[in-house]
Protein backbone atom coordinates (compact mmCIF):
# COMPACT_ATOMS: atom_id res chain seq x y z
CA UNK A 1 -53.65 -13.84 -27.40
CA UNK A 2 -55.32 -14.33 -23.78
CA UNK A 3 -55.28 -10.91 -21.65
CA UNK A 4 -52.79 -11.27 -19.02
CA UNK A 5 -54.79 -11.80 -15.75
CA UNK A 6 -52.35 -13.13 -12.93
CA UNK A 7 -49.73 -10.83 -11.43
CA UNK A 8 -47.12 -13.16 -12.78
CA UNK A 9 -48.45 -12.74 -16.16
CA UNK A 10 -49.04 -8.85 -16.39
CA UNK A 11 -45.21 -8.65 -14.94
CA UNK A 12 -44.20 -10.29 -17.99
CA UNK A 13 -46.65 -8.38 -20.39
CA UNK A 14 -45.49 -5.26 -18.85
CA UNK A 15 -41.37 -6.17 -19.28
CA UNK A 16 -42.35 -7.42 -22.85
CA UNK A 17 -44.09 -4.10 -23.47
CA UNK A 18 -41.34 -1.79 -22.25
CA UNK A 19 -37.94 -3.42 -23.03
CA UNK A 20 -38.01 -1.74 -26.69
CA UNK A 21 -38.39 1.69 -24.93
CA UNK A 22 -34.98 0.84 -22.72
CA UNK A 23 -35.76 2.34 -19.73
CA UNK A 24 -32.76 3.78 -18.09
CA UNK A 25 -32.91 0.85 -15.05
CA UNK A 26 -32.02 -1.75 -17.78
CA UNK A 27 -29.03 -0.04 -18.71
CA UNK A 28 -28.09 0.56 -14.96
CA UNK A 29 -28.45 -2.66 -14.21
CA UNK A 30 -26.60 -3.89 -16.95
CA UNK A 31 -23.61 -2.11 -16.08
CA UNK A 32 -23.56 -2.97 -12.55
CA UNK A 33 -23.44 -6.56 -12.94
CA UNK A 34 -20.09 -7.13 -12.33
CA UNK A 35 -18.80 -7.68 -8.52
CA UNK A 36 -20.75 -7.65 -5.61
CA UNK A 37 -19.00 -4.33 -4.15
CA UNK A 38 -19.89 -2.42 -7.26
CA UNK A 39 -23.50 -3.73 -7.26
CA UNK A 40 -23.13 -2.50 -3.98
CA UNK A 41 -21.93 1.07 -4.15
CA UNK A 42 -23.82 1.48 -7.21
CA UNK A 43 -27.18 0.84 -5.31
CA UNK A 44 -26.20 3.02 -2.64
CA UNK A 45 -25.10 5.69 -5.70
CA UNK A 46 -28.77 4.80 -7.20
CA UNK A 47 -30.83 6.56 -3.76
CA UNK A 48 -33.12 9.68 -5.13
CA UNK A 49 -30.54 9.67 -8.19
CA UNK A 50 -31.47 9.24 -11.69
CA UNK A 51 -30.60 5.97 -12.91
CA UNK A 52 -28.48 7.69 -16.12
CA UNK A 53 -26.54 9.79 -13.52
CA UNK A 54 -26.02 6.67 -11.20
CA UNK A 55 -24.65 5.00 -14.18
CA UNK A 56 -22.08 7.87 -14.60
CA UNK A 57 -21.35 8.68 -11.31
CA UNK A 58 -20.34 5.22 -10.57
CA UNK A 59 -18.48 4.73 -13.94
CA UNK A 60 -16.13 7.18 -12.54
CA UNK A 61 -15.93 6.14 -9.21
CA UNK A 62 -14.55 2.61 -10.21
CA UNK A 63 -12.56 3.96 -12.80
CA UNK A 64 -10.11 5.57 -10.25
CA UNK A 65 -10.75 3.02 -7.44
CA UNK A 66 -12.88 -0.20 -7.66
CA UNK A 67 -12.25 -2.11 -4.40
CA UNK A 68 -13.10 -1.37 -0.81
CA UNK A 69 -8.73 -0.57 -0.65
CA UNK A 70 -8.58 1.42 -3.34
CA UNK A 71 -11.30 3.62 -2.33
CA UNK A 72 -10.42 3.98 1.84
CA UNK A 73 -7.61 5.89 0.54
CA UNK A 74 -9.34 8.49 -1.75
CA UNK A 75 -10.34 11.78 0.46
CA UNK A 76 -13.53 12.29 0.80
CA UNK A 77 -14.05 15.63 -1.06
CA UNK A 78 -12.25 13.41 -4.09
CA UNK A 79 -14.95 10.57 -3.64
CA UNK A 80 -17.58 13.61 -3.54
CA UNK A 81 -16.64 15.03 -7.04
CA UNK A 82 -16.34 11.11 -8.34
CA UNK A 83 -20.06 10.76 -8.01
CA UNK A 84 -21.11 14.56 -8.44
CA UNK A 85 -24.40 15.28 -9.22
CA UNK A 86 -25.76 11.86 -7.51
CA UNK A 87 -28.08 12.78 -5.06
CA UNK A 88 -26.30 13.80 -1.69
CA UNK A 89 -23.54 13.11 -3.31
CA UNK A 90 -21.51 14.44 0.14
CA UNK A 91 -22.96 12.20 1.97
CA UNK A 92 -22.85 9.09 -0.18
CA UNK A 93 -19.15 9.74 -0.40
CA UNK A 94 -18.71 9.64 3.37
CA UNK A 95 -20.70 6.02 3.61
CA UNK A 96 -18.76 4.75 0.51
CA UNK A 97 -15.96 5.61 2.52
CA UNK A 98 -17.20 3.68 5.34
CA UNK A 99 -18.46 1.38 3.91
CA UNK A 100 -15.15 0.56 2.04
CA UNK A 101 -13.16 -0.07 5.33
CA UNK A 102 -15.51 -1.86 7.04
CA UNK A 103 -15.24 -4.46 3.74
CA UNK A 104 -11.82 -4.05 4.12
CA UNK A 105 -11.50 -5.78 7.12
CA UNK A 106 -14.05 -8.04 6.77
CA UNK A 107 -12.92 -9.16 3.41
CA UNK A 108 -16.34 -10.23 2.14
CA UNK A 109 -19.56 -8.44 1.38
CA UNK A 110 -22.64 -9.14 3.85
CA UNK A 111 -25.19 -11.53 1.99
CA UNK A 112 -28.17 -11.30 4.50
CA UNK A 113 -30.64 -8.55 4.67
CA UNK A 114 -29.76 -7.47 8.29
CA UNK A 115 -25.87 -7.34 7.65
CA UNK A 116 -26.71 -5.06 4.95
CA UNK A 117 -28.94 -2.75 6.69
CA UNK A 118 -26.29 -2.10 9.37
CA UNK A 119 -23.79 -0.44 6.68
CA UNK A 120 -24.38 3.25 6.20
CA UNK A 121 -26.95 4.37 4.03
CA UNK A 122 -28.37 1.07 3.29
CA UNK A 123 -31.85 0.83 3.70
CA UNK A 124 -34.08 -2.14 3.16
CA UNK A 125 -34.95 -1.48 -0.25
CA UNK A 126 -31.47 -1.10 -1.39
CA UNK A 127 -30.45 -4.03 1.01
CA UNK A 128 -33.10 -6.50 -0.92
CA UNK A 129 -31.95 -4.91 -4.48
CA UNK A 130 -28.17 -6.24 -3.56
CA UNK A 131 -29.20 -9.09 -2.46
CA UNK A 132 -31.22 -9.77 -5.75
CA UNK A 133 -28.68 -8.61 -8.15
CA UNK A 134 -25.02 -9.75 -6.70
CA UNK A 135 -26.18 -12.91 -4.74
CA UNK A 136 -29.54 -13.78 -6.49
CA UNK A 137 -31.20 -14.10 -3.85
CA UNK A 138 -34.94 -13.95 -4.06
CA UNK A 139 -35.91 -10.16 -2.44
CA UNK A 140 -38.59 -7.36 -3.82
CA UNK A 141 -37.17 -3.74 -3.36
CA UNK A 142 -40.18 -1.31 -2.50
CA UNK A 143 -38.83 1.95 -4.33
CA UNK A 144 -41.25 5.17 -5.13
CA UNK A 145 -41.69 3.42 -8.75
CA UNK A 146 -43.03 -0.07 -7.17
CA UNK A 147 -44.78 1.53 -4.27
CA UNK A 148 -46.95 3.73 -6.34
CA UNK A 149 -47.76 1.04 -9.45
CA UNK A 150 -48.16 -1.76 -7.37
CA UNK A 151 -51.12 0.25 -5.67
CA UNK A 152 -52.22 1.49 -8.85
CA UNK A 153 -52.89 -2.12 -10.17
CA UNK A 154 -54.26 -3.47 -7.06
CA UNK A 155 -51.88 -5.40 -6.12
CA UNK A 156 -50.78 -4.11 -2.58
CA UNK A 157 -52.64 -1.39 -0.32
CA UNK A 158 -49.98 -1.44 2.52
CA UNK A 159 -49.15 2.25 4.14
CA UNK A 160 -45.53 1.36 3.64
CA UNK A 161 -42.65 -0.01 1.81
CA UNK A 162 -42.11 -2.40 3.89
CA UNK A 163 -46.13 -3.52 3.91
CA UNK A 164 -46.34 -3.57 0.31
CA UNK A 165 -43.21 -5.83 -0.17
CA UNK A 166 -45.19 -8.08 2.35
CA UNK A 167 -48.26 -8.10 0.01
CA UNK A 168 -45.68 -8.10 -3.46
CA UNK A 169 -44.12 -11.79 -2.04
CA UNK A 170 -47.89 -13.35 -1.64
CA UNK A 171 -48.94 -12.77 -4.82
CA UNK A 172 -45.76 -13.46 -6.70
CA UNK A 173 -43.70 -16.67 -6.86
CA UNK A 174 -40.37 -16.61 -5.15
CA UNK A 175 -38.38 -17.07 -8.77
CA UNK A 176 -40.20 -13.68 -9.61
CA UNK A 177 -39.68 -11.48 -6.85
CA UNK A 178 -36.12 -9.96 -8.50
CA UNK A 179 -37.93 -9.81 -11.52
CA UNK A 180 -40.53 -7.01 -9.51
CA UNK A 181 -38.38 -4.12 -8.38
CA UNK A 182 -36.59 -3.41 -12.65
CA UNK A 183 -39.86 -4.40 -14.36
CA UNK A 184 -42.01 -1.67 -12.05
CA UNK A 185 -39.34 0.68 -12.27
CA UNK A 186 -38.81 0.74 -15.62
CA UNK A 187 -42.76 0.93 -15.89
CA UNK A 188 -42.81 3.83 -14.04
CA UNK A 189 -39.66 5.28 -15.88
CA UNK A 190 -41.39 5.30 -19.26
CA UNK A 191 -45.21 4.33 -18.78
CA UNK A 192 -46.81 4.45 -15.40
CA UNK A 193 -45.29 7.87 -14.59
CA UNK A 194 -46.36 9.50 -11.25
CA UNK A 195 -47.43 12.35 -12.86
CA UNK A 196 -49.32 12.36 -16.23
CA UNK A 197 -49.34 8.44 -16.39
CA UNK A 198 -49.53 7.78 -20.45
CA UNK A 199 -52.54 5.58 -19.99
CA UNK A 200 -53.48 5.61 -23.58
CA UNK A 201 -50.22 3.78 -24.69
CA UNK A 202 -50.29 1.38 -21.73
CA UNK A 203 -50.44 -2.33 -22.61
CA UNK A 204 -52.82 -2.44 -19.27
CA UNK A 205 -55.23 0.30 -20.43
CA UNK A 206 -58.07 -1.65 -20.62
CA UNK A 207 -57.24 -3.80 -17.16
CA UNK A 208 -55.66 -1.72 -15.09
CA UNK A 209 -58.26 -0.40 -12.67
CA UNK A 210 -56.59 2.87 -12.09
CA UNK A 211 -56.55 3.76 -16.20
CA UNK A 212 -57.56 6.87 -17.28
CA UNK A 213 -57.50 5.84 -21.33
């Protein structure tokens, strides 16, 4: 078999290579795909949180309240122990809160990047990861995970998150770019670690130019 040479094609080596070692994204993912709030609140759960404890934490949440109504009237210190030990969990639970009765009024969930990015604690990267996985929309989401490996391979050399997302959509096709942010991520979960990468057991050990195998 041909060594993968294109970005397109060492995307899919890499995803071929770790789906049998389920990195915890996969799961996350998986069990967020259900309505566009939870993708949502589960993204904004997701934020310097493991992707196990997002799981969890958000599992709970909706368990007790899974609409923008049902949440608005949960106290905040209530919301707070919902999604204990996510990361900042106390202030999470105030922009869920928020968040919740903005939607409430509104009635529908903003589907553009810059109606997402003026709800509380949404960033851009979380912004483009809900628009990839509740509207499927083509976006790249520039976490730490895609930041570092997409330097690491060569792809992007951009001082920022936002720079390397620039250089990520030239050198991917738009029908990939969703494909980017859980394929890197779950590369860096398992493989392409930021400390003590495992080089030797990396499908790209002979390609990548930053291997140390």
């Amino acid at each position: 078999m041909a060594k993968p040479t294109t970005p397109s094609q060492v995307l899919l080596a890499i995803k071929k290579f770790i789906t049998p070692l389920s990195p915890p994204v996969f799961a996350l993912e998986r069990s967020m795909r259900a309505t566009p709030f939870k993708i949502l609140i589960s993204v904004l759960l997701s934020s310097r949180t493991k992707d196990a404890v997002t799981e969890k934490a958000a599992a709970r949440l909706f368990a007790v309240a899974d609409t923008p109504e049902k949440i608005m009237k949960l106290p905040a210190d209530r919301v707070g122990r919902l999604i204990y030990p996510a990361g900042f969990f106390r202030t999470k639970a105030k922009n869920i809160l928020t968040i919740s009765a903005i939607l409430s009024r509104s009635k529908k969930i903003p589907a553009s990047l810059d109606e997402l990015m003026e709800l509380p604690g949404i960033g851009r990267k979380t912004a483009n990861l809900v628009l990839a996985l509740a509207f499927g929309i083509a976006a790249i989401a520039v976490d730490t995970h895609v930041f570092r490996i997409a330097r690491r391979l060569g792809w992007a050399s951009g001082p920022t998150p936002a720079a390397v997302e620039l250089e990520l959509q030239k050198r991917f096709p738009r029908r990939q770019w969703p494909q980017v942010n859980q394929v890197l991520v779950g590369f860096g979960q398992t493989i392409c670690r930021p400390v003590r990468p495992k080089c030797p057991e990396c499908v790209l050990q002979k390609t990548c130019p930053s291997s140390t195998a």
